[in-house]
C-alpha atoms as a PDB file:
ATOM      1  CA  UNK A   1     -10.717  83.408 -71.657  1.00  0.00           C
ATOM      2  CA  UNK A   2     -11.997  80.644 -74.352  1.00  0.00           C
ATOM      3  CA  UNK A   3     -14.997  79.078 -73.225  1.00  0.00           C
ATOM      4  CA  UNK A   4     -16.102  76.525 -75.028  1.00  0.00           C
ATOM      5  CA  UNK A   5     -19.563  76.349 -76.828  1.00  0.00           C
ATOM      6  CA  UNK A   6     -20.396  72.730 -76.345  1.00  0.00           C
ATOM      7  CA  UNK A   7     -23.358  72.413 -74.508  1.00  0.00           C
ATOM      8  CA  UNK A   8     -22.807  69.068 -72.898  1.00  0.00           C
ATOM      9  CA  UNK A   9     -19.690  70.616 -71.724  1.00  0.00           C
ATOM     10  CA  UNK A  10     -21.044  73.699 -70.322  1.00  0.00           C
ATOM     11  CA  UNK A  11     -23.736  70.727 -68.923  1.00  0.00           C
ATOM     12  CA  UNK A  12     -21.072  68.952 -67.181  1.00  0.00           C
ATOM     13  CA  UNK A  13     -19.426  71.700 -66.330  1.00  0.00           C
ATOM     14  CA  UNK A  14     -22.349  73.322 -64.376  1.00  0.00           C
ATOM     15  CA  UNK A  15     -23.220  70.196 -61.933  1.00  0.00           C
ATOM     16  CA  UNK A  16     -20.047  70.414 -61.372  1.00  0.00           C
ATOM     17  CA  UNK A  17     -20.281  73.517 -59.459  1.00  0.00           C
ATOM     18  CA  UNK A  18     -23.812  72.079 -58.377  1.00  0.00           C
ATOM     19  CA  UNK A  19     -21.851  69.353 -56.813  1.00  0.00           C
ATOM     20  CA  UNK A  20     -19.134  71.880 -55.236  1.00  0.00           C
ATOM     21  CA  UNK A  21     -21.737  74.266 -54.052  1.00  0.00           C
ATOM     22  CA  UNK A  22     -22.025  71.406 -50.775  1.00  0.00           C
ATOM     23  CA  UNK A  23     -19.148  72.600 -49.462  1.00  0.00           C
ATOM     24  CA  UNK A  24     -20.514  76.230 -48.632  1.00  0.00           C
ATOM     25  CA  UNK A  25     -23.615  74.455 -47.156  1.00  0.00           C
ATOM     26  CA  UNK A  26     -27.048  71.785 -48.564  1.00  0.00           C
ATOM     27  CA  UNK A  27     -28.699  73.961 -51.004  1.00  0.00           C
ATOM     28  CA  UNK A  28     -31.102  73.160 -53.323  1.00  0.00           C
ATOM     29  CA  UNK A  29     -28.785  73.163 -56.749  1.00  0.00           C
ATOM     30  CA  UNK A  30     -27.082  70.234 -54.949  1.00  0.00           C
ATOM     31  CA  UNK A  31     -29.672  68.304 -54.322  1.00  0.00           C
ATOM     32  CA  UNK A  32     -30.655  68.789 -57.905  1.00  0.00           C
ATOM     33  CA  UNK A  33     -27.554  67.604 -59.347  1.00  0.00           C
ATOM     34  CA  UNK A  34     -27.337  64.952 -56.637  1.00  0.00           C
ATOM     35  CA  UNK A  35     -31.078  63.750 -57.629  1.00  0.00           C
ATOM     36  CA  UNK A  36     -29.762  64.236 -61.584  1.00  0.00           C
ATOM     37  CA  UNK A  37     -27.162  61.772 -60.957  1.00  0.00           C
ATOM     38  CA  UNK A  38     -29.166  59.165 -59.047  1.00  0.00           C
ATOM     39  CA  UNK A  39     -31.992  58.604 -61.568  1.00  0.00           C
ATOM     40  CA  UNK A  40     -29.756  58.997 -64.781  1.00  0.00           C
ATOM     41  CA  UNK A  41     -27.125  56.027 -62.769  1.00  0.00           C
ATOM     42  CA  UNK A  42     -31.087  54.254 -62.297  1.00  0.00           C
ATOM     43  CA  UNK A  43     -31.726  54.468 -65.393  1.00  0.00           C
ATOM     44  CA  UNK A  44     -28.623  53.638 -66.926  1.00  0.00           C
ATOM     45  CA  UNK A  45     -28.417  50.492 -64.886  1.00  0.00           C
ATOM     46  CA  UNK A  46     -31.776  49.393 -65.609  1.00  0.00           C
ATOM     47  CA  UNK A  47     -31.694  50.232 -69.222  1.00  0.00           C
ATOM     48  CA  UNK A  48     -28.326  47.879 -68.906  1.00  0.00           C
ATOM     49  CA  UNK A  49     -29.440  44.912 -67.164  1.00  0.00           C
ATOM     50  CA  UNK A  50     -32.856  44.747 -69.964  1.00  0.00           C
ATOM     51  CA  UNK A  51     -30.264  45.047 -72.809  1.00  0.00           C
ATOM     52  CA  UNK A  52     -27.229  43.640 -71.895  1.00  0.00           C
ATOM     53  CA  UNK A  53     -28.713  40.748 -68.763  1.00  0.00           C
ATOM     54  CA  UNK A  54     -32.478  39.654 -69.416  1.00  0.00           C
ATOM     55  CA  UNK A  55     -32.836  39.873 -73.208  1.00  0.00           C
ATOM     56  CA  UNK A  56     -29.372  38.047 -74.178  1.00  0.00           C
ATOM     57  CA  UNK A  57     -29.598  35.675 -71.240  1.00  0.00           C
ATOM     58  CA  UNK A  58     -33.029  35.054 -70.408  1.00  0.00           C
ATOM     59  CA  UNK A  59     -35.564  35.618 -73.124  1.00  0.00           C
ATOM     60  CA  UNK A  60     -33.480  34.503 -75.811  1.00  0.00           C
ATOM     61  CA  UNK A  61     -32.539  31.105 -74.575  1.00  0.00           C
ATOM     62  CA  UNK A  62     -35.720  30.722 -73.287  1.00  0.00           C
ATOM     63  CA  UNK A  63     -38.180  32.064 -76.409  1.00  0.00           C
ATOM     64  CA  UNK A  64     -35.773  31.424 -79.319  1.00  0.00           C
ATOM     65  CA  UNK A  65     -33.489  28.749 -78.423  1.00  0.00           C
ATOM     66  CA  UNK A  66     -36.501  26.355 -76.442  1.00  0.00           C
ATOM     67  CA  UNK A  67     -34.548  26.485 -73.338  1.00  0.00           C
ATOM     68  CA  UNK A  68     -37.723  26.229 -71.118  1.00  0.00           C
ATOM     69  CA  UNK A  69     -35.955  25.556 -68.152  1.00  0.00           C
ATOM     70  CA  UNK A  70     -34.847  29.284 -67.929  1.00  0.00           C
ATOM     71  CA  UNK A  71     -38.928  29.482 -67.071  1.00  0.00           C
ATOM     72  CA  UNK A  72     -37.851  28.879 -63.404  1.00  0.00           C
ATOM     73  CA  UNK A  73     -35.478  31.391 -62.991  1.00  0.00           C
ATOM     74  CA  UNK A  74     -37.904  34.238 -65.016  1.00  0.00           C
ATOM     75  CA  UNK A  75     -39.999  32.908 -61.964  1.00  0.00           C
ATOM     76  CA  UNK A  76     -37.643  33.200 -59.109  1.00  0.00           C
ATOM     77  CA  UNK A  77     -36.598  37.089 -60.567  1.00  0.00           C
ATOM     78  CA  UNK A  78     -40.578  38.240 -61.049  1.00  0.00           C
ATOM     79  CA  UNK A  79     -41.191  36.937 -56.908  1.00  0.00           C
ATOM     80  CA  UNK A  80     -38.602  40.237 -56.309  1.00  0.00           C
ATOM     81  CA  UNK A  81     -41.976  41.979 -57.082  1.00  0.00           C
ATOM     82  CA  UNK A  82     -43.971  40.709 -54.675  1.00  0.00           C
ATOM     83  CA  UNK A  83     -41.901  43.130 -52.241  1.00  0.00           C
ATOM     84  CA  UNK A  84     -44.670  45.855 -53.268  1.00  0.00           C
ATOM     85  CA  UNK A  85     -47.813  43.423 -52.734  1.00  0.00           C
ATOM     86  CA  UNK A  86     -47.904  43.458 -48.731  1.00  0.00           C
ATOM     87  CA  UNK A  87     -50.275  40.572 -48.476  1.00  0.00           C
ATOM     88  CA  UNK A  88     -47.687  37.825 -50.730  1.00  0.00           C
ATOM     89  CA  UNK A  89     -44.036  40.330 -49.578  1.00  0.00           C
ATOM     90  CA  UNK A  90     -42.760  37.353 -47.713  1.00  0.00           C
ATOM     91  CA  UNK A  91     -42.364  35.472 -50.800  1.00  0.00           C
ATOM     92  CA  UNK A  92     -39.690  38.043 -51.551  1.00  0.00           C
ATOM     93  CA  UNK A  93     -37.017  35.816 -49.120  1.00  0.00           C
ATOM     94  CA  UNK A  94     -36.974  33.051 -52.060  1.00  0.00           C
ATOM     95  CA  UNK A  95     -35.285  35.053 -54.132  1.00  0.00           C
ATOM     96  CA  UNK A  96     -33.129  37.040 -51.715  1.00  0.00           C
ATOM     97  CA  UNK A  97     -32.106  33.598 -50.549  1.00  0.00           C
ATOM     98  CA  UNK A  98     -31.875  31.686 -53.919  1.00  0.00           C
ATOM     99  CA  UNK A  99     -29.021  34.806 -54.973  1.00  0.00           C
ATOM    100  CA  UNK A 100     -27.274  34.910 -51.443  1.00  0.00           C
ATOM    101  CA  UNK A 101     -27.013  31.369 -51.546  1.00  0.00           C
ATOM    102  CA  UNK A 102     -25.538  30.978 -55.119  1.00  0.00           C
ATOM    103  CA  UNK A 103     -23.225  33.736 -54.606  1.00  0.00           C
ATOM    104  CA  UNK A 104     -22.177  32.401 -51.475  1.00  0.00           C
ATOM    105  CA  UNK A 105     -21.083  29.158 -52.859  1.00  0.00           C
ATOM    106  CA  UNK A 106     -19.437  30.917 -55.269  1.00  0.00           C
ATOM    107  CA  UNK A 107     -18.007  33.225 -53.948  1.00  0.00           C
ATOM    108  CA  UNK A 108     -16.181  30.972 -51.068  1.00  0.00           C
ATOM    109  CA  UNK A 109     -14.211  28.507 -53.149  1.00  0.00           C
ATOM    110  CA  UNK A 110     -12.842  31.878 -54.776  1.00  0.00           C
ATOM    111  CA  UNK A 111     -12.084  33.809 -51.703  1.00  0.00           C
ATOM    112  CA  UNK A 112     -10.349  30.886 -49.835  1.00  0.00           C
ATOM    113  CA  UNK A 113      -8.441  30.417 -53.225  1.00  0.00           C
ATOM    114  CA  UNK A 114      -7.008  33.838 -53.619  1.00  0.00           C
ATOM    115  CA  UNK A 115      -6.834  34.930 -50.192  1.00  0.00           C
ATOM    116  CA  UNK A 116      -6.091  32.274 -48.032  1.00  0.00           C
ATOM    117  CA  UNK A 117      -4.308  29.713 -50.441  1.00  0.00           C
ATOM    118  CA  UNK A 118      -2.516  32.224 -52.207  1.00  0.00           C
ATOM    119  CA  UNK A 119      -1.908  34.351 -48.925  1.00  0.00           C
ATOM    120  CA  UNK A 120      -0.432  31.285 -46.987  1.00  0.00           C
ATOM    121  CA  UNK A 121       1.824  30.135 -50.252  1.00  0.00           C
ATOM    122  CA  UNK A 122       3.034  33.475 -50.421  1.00  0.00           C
ATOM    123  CA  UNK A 123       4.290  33.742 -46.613  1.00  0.00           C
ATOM    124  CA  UNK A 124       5.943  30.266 -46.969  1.00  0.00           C
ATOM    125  CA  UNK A 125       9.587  30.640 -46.856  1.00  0.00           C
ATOM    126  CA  UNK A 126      11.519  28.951 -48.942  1.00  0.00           C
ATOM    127  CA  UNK A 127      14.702  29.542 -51.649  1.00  0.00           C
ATOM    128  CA  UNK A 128      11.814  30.377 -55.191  1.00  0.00           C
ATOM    129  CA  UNK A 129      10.007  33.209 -52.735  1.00  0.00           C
ATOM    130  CA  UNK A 130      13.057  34.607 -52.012  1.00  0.00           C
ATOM    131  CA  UNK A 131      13.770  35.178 -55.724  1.00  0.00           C
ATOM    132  CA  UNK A 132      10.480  36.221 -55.941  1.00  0.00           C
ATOM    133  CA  UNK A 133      10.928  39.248 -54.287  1.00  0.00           C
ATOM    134  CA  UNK A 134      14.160  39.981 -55.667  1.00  0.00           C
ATOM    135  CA  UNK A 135      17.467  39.211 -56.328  1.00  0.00           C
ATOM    136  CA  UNK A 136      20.213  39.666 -53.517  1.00  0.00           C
ATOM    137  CA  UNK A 137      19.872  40.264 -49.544  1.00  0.00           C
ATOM    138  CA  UNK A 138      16.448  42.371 -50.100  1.00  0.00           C
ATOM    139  CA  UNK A 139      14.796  39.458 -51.369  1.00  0.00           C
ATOM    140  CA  UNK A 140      15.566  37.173 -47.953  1.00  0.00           C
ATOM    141  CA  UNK A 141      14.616  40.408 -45.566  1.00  0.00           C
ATOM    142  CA  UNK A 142      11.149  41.223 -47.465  1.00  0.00           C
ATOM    143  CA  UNK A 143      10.573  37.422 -47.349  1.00  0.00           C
ATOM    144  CA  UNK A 144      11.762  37.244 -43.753  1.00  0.00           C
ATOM    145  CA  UNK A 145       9.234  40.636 -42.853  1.00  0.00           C
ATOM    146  CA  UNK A 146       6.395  39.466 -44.559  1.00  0.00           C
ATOM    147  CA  UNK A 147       6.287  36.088 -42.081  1.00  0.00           C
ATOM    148  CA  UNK A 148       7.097  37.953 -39.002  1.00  0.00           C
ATOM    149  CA  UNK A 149       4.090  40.351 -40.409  1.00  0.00           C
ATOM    150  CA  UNK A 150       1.827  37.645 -40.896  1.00  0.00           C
ATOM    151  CA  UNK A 151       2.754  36.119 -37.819  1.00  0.00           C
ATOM    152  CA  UNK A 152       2.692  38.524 -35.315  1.00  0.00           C
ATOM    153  CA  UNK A 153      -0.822  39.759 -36.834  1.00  0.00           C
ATOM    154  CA  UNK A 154      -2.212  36.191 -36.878  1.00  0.00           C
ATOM    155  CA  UNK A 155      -1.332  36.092 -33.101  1.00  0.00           C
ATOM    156  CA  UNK A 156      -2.983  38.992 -32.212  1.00  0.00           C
ATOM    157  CA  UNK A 157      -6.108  37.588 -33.369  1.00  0.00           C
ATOM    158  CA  UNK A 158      -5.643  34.543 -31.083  1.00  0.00           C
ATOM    159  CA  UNK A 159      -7.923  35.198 -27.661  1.00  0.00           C
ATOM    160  CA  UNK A 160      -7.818  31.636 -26.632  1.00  0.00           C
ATOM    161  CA  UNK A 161      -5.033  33.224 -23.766  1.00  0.00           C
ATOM    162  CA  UNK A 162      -3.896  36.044 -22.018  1.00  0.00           C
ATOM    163  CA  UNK A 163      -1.706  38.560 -23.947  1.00  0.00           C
ATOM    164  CA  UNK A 164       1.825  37.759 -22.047  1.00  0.00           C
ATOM    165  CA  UNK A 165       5.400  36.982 -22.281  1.00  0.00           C
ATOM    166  CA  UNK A 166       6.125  36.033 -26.069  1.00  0.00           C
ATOM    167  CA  UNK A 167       2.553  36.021 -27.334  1.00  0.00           C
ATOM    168  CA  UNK A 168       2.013  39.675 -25.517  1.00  0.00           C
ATOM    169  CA  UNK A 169       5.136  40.629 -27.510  1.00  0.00           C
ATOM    170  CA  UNK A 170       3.920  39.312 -30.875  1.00  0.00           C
ATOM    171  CA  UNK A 171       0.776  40.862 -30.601  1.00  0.00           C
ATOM    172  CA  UNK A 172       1.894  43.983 -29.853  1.00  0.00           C
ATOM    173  CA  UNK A 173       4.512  43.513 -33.335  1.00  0.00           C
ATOM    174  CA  UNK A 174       1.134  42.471 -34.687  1.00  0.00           C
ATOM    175  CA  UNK A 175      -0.863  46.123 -34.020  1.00  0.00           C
ATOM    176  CA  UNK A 176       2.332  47.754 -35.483  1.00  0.00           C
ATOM    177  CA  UNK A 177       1.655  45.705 -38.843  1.00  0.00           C
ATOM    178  CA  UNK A 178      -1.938  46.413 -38.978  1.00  0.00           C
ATOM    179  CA  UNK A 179      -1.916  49.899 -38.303  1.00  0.00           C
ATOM    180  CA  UNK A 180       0.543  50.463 -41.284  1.00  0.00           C
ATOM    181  CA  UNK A 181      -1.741  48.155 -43.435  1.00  0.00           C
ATOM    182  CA  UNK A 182      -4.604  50.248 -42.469  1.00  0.00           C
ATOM    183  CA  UNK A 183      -2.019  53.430 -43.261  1.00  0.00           C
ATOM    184  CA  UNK A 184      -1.404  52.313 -46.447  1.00  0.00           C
ATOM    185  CA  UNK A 185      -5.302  51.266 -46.991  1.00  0.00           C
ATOM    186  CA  UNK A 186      -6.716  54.594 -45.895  1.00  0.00           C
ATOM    187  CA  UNK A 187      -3.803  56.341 -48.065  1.00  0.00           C
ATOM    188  CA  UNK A 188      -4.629  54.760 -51.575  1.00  0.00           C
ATOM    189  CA  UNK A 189      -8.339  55.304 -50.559  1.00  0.00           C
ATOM    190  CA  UNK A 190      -7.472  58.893 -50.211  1.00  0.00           C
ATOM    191  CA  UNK A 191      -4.894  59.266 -53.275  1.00  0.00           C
ATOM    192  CA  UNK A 192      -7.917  57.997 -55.002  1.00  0.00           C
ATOM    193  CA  UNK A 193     -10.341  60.767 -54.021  1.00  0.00           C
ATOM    194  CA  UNK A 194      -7.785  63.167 -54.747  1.00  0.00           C
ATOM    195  CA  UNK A 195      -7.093  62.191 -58.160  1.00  0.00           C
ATOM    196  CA  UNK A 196     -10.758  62.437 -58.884  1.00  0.00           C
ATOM    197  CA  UNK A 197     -10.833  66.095 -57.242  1.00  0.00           C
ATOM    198  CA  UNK A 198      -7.660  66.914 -59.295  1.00  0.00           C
ATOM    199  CA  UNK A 199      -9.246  65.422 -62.448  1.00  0.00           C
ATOM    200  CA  UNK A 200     -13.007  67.525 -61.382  1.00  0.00           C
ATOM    201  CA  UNK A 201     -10.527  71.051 -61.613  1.00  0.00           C
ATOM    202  CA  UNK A 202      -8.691  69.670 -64.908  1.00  0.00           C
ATOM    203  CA  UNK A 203     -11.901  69.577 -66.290  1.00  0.00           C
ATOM    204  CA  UNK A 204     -13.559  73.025 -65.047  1.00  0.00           C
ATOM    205  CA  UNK A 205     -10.586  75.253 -65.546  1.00  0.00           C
ATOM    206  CA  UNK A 206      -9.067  73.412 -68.683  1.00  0.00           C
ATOM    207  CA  UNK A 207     -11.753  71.813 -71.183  1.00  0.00           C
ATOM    208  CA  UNK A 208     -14.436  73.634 -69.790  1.00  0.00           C
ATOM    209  CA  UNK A 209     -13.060  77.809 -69.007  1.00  0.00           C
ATOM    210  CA  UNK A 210     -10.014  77.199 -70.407  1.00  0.00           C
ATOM    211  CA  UNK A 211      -7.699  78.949 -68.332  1.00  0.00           C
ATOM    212  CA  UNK A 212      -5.274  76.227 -68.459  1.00  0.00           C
ATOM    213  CA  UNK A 213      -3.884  74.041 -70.922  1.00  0.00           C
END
């Protein structure tokens, strides 16, 4: 067996075990490795946002390039702080509020762009999203699917009246749709996990024991 002589490797290669040792039961060489991991990702992201955030976006414009306007928003991030001063911790909604709101408005013209827009110009049917899906008789039945999907799902949602005749039927077309969407949701979610498991025994029996290649 070739075991390598790298310490960060051996490092690595122990809290992985650390990590694994959960599923036999909580012990405390988990809870050092999950600890370990926590505060260096802390650190890390702290260390980060000084370097990389405050320093080349704040301070500089502000102390070298006389942008003194920045002075506000040094003020608005410092009131975070006042969360550990009990007697001034409701000034700490300013800035909770001044970043949800900023996001928000963001955020929105984004969302409705890329899912809704996009979403509704993608279910339209006409002769260029045919093509788009392929050439041939495919093309028309994925084009045709996808607006009986979105249909049938949309009218599930609607609770304005009772669940009967054709609306009870498209509904129930509508579940069918969203519980494969949530199939194929949950399955990525879980291919993912498993690649990072496969990856985790790459690592231990390959680089780190070497028992495989």
């Amino acid at each position: 067996m070739n075991i390598s002589g790298d310490i960060w490797t051996w490092v690595a290669g122990l809290l992985t075990i650390c990590i694994f040792s959960f599923l036999y039961k909580d012990n405390p060489m988990y809870k050092f490795a999950e600890h370990l991991f926590v505060g260096v990702a802390n650190g890390y992201f702290l260390t980060f946002t000084i370097h990389r955030v405050l320093i080349p976006i704040l301070f500089v414009p502000l102390f070298s390039a006389g942008r003194y306007w920045l002075i506000f928003a040094l003020i608005v991030g410092l009131l975070y702080l006042t969360r550990f001063i009990p007697k001034v911790s409701w000034l700490v909604r300013i800035p909770i509020a001044v970043t949800i709101g900023y996001y928000t408005g963001a955020v929105i013209p984004a969302t409705i762009q890329s899912d809704i827009i996009r979403q509704v110009q993608g279910t339209i049917l006409t002769p260029d999203n045919f093509q788009a899906w392929g050439a041939g008789s495919w093309g028309t039945v994925w084009s045709i699917l996808l607006f009986i999907g979105v249909v049938c799902t949309l009218s599930y949602f609607y609770f304005s009246r009772e669940h009967k005749g054709v609306l009870g039927v498209s509904s129930r077309i509508g579940i069918i749709f969203i519980m494969i969407g949530f199939g194929a949701a949950f399955g990525y979610t879980v291919m993912a996990r498993i690649s990072l498991l496969i990856g985790r025994f790459q690592f231990v029996f390959g680089e780190w024991l070497g028992i495989i290649q």
